[in-house]
Protein backbone atom coordinates (compact mmCIF):
# COMPACT_ATOMS: atom_id res chain seq x y z
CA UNK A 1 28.38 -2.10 25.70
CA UNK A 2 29.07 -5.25 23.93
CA UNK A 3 30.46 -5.32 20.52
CA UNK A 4 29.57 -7.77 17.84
CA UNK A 5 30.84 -8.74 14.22
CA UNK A 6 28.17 -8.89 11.46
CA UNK A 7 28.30 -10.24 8.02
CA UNK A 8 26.05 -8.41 5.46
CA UNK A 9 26.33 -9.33 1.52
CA UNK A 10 29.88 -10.76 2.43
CA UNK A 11 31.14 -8.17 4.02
CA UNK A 12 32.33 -8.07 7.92
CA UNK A 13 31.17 -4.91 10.32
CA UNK A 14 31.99 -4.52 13.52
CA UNK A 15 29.11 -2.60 15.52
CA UNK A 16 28.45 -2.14 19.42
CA UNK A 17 24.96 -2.58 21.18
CA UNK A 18 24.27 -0.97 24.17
CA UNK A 19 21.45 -2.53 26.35
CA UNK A 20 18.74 0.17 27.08
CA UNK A 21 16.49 -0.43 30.10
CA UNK A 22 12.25 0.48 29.56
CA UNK A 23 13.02 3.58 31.68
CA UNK A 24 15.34 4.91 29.53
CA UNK A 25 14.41 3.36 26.34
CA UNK A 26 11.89 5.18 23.69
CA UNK A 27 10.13 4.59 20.92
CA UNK A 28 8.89 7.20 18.39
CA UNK A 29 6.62 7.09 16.13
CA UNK A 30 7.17 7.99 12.35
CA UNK A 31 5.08 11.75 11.79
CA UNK A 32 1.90 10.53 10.31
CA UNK A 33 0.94 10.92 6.94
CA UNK A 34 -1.59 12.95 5.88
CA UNK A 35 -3.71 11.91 2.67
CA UNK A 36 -6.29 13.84 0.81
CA UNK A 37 -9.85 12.97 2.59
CA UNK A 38 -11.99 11.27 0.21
CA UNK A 39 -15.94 10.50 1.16
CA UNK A 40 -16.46 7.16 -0.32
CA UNK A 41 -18.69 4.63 0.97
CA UNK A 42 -17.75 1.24 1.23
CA UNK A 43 -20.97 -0.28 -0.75
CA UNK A 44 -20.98 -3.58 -3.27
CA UNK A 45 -19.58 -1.76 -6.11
CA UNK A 46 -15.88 -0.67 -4.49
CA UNK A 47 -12.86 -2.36 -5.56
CA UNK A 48 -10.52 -2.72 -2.63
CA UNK A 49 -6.95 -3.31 -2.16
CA UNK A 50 -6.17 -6.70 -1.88
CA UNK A 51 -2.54 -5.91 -0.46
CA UNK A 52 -0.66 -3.28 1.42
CA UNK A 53 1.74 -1.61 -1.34
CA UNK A 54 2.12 1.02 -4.17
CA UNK A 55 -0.12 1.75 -6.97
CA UNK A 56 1.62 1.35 -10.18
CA UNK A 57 -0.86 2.26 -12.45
CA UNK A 58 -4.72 3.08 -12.63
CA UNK A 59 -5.99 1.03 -16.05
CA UNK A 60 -8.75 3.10 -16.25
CA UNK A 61 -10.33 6.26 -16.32
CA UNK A 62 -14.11 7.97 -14.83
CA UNK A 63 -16.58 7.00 -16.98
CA UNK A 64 -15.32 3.50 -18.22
CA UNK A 65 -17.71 0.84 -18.50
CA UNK A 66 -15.66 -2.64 -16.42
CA UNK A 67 -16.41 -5.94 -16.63
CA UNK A 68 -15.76 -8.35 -13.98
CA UNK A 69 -12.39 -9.85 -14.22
CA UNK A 70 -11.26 -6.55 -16.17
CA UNK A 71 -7.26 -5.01 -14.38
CA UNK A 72 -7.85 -1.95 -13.07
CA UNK A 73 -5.06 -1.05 -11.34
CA UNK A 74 -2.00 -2.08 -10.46
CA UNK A 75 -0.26 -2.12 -6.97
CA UNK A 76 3.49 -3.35 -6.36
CA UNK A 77 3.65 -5.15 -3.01
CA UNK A 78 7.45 -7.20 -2.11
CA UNK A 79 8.59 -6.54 -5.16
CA UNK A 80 6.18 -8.06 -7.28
CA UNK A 81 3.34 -6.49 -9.31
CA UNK A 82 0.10 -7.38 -8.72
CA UNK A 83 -3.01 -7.18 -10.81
CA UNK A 84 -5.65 -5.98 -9.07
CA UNK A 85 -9.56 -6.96 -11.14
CA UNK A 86 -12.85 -5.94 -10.91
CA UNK A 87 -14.97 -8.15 -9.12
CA UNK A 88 -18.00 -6.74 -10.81
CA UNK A 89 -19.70 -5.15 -13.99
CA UNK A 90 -19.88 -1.58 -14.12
CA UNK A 91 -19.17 1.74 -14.74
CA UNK A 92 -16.06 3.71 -12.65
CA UNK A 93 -17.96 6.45 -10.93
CA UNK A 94 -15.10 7.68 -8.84
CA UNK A 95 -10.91 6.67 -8.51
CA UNK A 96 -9.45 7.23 -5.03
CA UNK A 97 -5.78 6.66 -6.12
CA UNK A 98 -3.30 7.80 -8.38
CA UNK A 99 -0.38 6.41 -9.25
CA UNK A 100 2.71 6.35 -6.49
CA UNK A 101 0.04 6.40 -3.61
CA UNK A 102 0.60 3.91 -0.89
CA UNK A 103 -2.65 2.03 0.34
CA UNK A 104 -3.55 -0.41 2.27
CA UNK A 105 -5.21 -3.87 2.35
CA UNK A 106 -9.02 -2.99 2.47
CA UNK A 107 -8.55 0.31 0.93
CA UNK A 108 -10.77 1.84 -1.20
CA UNK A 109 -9.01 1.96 -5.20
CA UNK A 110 -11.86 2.83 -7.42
CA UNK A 111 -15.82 3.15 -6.79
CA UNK A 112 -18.30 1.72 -9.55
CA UNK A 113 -22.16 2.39 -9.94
């Protein structure tokens, strides 16, 4: 075991590391989490996440007519909030997220006709 000194936010800790060879050594996997299944094609009219993060807000509802350029949604990604706009005209046929879901980039926020 070797022991080290490490300085976080000013502050001094002493820790010890202990080398682990691949034999012994494991890596687990965090439990996957289940979401909701949605059916939702990925056609022209989807608005997709631009950026792994959380949605902050939906700025819309089903039924709303969009224009292109129009927020919304909202997704906070490193600390920063990001707007997320339509990149076409129409009306929100179906949302896939609520607010306080984590989604990926590529994923499926709200479907259009």
């Amino acid at each position: 075991m070797k022991v080290y000194k490490v300085k976080v936010n000013g502050k001094v800790y002493e820790v010890e590391v202990e080398a682990v060879d691949e034999v012994k050594g494991s890596i687990e996997a965090p439990a996957e989490v289940k979401k909701e299944a949605v059916t939702v094609s990925e056609g022209a009219n989807d608005i997709l996440a631009p950026i792994a993060g959380k949605v902050l807000s939906v700025k819309v509802n089903v039924g709303d007519t969009v224009k292109k350029g129009q927020t919304v949604a909202i997704i906070e990604a490193m600390k920063l909030e990001n707007e997320i706009q339509s990149a076409y005209d129409g009306k929100v046929k179906q949302i896939v997220v609520s607010a306080g879901d984590d989604v990926r980039n590529k994923d499926v926020l709200i479907v259009l006709e």
